[in-house]
PDB file of N, CA and C in Angstrom:
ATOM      1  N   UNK A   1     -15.061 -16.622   9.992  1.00  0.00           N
ATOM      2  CA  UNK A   1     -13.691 -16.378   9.649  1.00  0.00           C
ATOM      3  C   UNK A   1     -12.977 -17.625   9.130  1.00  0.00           C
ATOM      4  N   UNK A   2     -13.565 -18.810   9.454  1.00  0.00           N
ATOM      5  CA  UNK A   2     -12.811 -19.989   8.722  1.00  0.00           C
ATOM      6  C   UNK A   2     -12.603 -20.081   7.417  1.00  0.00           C
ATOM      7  N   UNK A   3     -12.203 -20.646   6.221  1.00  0.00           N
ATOM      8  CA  UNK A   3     -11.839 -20.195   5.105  1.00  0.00           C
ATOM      9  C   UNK A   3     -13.451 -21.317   4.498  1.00  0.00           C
ATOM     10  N   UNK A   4     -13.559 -21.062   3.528  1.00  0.00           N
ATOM     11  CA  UNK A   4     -14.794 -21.745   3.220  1.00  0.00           C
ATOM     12  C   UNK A   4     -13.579 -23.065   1.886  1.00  0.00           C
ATOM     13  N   UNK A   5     -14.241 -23.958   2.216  1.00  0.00           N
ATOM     14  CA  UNK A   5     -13.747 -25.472   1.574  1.00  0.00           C
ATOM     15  C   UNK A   5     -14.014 -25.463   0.191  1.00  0.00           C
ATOM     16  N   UNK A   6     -15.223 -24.444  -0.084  1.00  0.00           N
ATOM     17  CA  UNK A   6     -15.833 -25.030  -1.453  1.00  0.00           C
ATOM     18  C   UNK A   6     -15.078 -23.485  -2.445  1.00  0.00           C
ATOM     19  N   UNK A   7     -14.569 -22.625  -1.878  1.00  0.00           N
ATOM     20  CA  UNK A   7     -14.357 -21.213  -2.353  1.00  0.00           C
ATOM     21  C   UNK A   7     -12.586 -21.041  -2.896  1.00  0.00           C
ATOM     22  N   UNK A   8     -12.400 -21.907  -1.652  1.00  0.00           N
ATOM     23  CA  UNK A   8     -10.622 -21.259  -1.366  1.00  0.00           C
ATOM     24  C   UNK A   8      -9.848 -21.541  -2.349  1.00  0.00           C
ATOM     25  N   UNK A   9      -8.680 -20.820  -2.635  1.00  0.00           N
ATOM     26  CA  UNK A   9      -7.866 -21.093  -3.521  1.00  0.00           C
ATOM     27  C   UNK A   9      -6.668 -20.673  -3.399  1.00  0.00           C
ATOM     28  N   UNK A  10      -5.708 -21.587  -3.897  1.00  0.00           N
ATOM     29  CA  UNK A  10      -4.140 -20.583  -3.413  1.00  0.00           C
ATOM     30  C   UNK A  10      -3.764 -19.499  -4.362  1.00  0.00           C
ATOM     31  N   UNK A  11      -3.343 -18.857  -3.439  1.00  0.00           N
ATOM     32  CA  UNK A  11      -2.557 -17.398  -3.901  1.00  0.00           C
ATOM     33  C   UNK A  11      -1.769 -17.606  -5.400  1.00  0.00           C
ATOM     34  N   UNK A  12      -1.898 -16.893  -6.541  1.00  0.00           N
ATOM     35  CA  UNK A  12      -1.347 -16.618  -7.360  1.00  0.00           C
ATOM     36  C   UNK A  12      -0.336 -15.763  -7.381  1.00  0.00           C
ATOM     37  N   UNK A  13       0.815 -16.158  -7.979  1.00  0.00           N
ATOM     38  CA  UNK A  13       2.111 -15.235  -8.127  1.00  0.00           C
ATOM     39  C   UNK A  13       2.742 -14.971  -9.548  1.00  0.00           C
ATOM     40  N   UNK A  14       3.012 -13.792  -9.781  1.00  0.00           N
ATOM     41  CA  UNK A  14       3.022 -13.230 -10.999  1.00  0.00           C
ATOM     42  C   UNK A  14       3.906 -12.268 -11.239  1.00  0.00           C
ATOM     43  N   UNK A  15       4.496 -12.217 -12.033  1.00  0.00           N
ATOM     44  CA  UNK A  15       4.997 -10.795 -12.411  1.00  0.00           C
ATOM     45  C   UNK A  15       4.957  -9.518 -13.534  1.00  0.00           C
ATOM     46  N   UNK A  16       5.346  -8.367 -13.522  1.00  0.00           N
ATOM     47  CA  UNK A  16       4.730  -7.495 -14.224  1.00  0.00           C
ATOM     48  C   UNK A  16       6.431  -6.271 -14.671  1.00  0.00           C
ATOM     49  N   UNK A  17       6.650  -6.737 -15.626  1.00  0.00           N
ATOM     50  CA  UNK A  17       7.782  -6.181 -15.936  1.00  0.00           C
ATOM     51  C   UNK A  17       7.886  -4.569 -15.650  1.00  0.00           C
ATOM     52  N   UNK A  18       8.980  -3.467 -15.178  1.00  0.00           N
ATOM     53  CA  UNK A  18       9.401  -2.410 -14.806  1.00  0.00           C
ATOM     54  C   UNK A  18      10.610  -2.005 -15.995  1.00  0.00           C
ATOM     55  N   UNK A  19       9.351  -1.338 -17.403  1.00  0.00           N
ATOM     56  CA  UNK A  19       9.897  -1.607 -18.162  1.00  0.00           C
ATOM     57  C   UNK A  19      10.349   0.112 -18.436  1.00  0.00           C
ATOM     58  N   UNK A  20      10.426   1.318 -17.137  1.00  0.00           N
ATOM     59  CA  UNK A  20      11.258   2.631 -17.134  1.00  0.00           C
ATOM     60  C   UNK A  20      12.518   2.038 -16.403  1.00  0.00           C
ATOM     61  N   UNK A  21      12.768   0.553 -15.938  1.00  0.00           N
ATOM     62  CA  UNK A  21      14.509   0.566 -15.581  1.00  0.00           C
ATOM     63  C   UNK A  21      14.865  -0.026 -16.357  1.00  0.00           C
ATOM     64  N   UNK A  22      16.325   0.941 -16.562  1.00  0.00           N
ATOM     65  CA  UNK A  22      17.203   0.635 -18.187  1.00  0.00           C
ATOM     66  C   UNK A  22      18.301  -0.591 -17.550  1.00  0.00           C
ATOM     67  N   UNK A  23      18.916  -1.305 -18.534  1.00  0.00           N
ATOM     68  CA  UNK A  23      19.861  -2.189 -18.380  1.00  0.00           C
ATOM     69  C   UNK A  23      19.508  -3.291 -17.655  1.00  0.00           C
ATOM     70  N   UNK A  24      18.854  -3.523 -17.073  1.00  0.00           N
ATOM     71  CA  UNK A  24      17.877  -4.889 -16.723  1.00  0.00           C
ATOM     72  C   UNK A  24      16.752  -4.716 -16.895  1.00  0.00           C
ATOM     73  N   UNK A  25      16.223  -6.090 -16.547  1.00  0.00           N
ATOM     74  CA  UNK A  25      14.411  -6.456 -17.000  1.00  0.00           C
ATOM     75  C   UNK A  25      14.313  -6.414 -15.356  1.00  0.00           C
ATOM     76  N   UNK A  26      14.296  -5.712 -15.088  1.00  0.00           N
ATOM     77  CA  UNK A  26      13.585  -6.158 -13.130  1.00  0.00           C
ATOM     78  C   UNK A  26      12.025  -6.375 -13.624  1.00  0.00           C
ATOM     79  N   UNK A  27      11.125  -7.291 -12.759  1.00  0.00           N
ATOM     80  CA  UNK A  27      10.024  -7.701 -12.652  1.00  0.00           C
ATOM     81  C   UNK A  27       9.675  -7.225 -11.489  1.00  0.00           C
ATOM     82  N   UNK A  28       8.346  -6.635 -11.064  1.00  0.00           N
ATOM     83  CA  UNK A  28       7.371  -6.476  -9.969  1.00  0.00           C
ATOM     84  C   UNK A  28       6.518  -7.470  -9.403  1.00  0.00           C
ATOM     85  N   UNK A  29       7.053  -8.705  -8.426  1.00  0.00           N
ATOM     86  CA  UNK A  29       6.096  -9.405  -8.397  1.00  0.00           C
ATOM     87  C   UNK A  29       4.706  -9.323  -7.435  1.00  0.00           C
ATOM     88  N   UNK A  30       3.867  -9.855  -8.228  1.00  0.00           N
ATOM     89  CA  UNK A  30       1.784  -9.536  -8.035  1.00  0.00           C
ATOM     90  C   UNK A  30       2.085 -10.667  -7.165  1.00  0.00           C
ATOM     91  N   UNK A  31       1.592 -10.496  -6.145  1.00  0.00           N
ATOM     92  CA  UNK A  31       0.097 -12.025  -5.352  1.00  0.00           C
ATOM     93  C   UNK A  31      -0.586 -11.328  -5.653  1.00  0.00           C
ATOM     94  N   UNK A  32      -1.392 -12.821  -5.832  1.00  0.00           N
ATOM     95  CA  UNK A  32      -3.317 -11.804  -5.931  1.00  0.00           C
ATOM     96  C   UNK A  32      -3.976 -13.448  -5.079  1.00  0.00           C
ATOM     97  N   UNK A  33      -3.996 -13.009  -3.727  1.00  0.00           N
ATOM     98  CA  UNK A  33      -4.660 -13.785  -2.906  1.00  0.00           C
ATOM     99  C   UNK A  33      -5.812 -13.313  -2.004  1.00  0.00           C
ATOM    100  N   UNK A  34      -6.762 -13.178  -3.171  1.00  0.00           N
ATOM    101  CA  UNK A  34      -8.194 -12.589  -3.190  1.00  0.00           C
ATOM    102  C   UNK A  34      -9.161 -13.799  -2.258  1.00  0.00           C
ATOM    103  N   UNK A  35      -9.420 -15.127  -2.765  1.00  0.00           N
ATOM    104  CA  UNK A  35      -9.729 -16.277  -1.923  1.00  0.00           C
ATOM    105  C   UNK A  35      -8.902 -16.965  -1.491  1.00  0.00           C
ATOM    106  N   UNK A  36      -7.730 -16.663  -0.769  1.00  0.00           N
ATOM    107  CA  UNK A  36      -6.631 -17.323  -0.038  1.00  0.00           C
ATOM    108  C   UNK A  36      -7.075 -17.807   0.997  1.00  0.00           C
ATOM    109  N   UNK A  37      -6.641 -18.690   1.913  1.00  0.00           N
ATOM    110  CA  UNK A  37      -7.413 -19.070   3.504  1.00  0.00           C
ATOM    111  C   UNK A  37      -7.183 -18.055   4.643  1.00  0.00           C
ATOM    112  N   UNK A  38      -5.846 -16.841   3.940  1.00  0.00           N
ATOM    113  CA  UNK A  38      -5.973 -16.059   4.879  1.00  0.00           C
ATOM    114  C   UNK A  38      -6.705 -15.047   4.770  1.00  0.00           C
ATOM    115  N   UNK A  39      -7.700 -14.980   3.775  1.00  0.00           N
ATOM    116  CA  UNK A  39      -8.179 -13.964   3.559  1.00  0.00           C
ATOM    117  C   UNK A  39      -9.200 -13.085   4.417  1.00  0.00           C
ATOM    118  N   UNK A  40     -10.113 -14.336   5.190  1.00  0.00           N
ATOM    119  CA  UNK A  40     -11.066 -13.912   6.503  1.00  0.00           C
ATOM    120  C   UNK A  40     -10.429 -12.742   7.542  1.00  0.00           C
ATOM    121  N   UNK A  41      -9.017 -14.078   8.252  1.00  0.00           N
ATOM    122  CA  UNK A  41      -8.380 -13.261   9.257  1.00  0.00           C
ATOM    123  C   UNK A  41      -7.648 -11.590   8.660  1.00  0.00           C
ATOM    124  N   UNK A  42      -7.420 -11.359   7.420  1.00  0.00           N
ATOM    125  CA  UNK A  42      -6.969 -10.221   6.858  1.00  0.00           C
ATOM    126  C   UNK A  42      -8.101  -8.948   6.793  1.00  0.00           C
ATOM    127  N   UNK A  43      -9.012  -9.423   6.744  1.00  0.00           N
ATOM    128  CA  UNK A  43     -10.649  -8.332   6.833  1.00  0.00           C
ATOM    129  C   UNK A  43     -11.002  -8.005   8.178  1.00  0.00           C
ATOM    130  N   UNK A  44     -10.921  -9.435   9.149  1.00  0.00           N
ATOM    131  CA  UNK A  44     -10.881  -8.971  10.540  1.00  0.00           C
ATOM    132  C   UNK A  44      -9.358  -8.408  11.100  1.00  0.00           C
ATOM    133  N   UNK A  45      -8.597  -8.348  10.704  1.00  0.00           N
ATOM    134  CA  UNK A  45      -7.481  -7.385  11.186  1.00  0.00           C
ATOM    135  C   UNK A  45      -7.404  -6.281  10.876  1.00  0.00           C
ATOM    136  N   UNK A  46      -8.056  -6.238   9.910  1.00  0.00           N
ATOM    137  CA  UNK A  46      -8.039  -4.667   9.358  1.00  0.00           C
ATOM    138  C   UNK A  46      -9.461  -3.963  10.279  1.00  0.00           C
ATOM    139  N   UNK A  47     -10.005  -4.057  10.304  1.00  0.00           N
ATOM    140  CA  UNK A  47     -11.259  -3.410  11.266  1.00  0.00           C
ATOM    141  C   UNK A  47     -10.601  -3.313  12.461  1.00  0.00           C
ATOM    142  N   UNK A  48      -9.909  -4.087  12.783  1.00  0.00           N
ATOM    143  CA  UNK A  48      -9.674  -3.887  14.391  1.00  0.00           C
ATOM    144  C   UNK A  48      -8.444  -2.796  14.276  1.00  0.00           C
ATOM    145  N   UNK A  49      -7.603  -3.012  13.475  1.00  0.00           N
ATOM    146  CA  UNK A  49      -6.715  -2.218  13.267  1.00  0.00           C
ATOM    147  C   UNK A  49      -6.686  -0.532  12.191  1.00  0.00           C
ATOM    148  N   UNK A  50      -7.631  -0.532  11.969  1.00  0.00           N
ATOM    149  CA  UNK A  50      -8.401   1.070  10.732  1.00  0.00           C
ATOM    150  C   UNK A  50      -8.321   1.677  11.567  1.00  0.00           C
ATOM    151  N   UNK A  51      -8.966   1.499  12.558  1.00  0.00           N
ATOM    152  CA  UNK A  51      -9.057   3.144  13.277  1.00  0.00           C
ATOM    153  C   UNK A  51      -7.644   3.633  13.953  1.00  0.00           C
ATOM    154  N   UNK A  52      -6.971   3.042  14.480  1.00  0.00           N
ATOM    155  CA  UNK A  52      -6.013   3.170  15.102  1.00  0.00           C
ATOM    156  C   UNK A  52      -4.342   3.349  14.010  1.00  0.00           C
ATOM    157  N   UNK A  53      -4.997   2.953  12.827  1.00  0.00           N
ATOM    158  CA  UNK A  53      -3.929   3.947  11.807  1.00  0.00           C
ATOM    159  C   UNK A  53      -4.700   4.662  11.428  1.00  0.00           C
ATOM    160  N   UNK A  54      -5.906   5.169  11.358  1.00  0.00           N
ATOM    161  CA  UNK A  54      -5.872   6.083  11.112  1.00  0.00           C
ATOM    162  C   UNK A  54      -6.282   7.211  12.099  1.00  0.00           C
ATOM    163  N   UNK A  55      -6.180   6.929  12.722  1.00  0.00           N
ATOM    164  CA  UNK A  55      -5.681   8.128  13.965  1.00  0.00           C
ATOM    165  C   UNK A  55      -4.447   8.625  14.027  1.00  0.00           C
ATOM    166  N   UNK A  56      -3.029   7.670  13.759  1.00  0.00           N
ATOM    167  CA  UNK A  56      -2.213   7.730  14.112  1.00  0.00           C
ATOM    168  C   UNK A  56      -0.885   8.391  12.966  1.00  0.00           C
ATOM    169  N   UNK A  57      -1.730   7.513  11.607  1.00  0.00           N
ATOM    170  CA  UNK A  57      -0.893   7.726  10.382  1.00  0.00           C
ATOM    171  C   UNK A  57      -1.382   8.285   9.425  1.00  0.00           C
ATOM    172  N   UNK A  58      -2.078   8.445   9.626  1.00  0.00           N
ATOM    173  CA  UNK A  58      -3.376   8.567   7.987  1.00  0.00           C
ATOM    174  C   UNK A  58      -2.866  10.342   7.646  1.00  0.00           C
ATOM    175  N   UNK A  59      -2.654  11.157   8.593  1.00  0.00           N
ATOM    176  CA  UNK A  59      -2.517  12.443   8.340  1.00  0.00           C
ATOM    177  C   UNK A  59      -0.834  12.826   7.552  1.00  0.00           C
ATOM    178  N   UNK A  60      -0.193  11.844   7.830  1.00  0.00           N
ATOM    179  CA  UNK A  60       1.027  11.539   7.306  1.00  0.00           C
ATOM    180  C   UNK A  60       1.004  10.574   5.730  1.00  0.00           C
ATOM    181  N   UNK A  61      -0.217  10.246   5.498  1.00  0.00           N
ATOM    182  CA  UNK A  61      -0.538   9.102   4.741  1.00  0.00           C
ATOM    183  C   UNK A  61      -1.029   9.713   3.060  1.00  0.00           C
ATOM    184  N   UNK A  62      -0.438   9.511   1.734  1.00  0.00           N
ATOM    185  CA  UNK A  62      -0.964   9.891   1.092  1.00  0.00           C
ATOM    186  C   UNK A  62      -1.986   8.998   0.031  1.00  0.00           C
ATOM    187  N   UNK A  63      -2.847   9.350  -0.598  1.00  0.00           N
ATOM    188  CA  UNK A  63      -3.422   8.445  -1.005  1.00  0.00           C
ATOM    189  C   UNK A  63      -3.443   7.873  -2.820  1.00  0.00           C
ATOM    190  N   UNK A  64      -3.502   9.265  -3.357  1.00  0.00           N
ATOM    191  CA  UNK A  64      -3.065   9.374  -4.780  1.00  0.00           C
ATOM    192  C   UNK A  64      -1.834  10.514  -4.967  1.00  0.00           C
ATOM    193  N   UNK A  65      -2.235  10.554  -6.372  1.00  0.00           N
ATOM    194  CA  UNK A  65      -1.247  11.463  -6.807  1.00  0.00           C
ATOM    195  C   UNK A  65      -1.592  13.171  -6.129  1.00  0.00           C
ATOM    196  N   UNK A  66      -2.573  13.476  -6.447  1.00  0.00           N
ATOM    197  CA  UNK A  66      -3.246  14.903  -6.383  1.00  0.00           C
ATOM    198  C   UNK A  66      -3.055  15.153  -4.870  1.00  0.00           C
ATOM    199  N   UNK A  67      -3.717  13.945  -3.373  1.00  0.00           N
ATOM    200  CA  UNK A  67      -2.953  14.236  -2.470  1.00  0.00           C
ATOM    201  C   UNK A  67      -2.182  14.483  -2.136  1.00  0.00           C
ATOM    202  N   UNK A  68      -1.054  13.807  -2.909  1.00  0.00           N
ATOM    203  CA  UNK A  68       0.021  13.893  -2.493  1.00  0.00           C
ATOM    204  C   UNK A  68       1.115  15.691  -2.725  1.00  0.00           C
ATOM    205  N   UNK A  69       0.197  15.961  -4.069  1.00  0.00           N
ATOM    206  CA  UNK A  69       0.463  17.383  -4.634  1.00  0.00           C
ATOM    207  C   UNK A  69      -0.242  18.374  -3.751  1.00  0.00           C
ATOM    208  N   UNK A  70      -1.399  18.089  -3.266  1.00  0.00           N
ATOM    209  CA  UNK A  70      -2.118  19.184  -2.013  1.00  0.00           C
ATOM    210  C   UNK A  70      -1.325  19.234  -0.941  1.00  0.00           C
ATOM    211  N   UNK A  71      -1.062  18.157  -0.202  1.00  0.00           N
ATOM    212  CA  UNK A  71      -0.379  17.853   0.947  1.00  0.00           C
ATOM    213  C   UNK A  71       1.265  18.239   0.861  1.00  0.00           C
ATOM    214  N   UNK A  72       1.601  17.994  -0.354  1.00  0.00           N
ATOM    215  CA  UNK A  72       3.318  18.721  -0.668  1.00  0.00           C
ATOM    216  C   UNK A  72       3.231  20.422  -0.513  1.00  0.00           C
ATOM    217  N   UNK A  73       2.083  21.046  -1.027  1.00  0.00           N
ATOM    218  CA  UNK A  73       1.981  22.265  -1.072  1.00  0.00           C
ATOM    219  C   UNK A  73       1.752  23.049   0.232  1.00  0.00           C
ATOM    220  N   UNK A  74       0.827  22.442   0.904  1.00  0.00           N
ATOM    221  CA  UNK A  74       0.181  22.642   2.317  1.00  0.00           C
ATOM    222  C   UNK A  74       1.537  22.616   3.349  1.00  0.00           C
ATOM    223  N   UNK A  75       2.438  21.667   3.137  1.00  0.00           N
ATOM    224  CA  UNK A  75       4.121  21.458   3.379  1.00  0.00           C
ATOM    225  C   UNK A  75       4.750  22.573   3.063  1.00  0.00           C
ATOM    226  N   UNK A  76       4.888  23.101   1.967  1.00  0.00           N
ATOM    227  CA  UNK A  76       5.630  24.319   1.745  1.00  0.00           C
ATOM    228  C   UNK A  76       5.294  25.542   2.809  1.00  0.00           C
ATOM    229  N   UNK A  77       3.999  25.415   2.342  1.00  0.00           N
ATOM    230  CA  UNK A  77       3.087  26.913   2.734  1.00  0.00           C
ATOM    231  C   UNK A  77       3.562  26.832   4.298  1.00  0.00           C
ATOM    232  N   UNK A  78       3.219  25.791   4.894  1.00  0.00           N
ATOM    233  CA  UNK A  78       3.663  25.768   6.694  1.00  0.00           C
ATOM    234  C   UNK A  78       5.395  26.126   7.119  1.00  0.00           C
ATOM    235  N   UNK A  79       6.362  26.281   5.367  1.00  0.00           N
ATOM    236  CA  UNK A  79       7.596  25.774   6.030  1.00  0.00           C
ATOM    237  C   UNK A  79       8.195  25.104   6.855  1.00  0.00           C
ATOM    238  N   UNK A  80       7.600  23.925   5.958  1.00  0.00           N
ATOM    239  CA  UNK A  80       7.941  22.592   6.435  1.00  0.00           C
ATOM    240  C   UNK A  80       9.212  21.793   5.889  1.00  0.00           C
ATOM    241  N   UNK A  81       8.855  21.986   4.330  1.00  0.00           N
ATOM    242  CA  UNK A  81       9.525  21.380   3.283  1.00  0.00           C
ATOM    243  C   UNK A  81      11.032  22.067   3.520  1.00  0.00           C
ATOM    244  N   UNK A  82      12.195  20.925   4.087  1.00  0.00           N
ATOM    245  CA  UNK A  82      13.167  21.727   4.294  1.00  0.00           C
ATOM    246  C   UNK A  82      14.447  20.640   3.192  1.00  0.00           C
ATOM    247  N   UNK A  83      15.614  20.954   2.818  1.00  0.00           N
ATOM    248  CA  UNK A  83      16.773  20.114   2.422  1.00  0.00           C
ATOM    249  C   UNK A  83      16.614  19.068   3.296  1.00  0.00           C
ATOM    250  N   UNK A  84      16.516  18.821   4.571  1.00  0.00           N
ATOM    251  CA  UNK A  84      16.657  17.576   4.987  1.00  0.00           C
ATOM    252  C   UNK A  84      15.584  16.964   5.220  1.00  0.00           C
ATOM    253  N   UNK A  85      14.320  17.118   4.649  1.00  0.00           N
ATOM    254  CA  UNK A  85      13.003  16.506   4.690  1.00  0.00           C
ATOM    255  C   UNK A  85      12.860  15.244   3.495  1.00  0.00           C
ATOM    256  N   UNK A  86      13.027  13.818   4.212  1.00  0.00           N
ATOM    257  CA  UNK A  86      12.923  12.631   3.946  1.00  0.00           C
ATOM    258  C   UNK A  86      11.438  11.955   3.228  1.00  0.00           C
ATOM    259  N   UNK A  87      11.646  11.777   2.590  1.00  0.00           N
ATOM    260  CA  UNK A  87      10.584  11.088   1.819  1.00  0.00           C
ATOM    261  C   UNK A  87      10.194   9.275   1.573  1.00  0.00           C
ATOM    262  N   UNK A  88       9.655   9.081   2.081  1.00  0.00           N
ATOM    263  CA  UNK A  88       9.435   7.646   2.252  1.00  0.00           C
ATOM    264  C   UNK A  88       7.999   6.652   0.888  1.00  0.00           C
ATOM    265  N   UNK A  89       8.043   6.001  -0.063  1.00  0.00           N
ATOM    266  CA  UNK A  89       7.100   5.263  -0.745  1.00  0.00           C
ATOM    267  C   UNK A  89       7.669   3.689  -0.236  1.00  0.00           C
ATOM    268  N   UNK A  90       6.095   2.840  -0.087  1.00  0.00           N
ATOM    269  CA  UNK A  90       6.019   1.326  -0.390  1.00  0.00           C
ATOM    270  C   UNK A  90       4.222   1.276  -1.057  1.00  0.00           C
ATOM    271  N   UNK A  91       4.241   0.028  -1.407  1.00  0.00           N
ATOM    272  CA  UNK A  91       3.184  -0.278  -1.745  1.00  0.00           C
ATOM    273  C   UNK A  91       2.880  -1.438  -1.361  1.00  0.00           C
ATOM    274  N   UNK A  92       1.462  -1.577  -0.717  1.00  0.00           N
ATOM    275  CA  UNK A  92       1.278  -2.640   0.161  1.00  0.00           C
ATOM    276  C   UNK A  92      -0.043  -3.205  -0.898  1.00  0.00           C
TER     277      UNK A  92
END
């Protein structure tokens, strides 16, 4: 898990213009800290931590688009989908 000396590199930061909002230029900014030093401890957190979202969240969790269209429908069909049913996006 230590970061390797001969590999590592710092995180790059970038941006990627959001060019469907009108009247400003907003930017999306990228890291891409692929060989970062945190990158070890980020692979071992995630193993320890996978199963336990996905036990917990994953059924709430969508993954693409088409899921998200199965799982909206599967919502209806249960009468689920109500006026006050909240919708939540991030991207990690």
């Amino acid at each position: 898990m230590p970061p390797n000396a001969t590999t590592i590199k710092l995180a790059h930061l970038y941006f990627i213009p959001k060019p469907h909002k009108v009247d400003i230029l907003p930017l999306r900014p990228i890291v891409s800290s692929i060989r970062a030093a945190a990158t070890g401890i980020s692979h071992f957190l995630d193993k320890i931590i996978r199963s336990l979202y996905d036990r917990i969240a994953k059924p709430t969790t969508f993954s693409n688009d088409i899921d998200f269209v199965r799982q909206l429908e599967q919502f209806r069909d249960a009468g689920r989908l109500l006026p006050t049913t909240l919708f939540i996006t991030f991207d990690v």
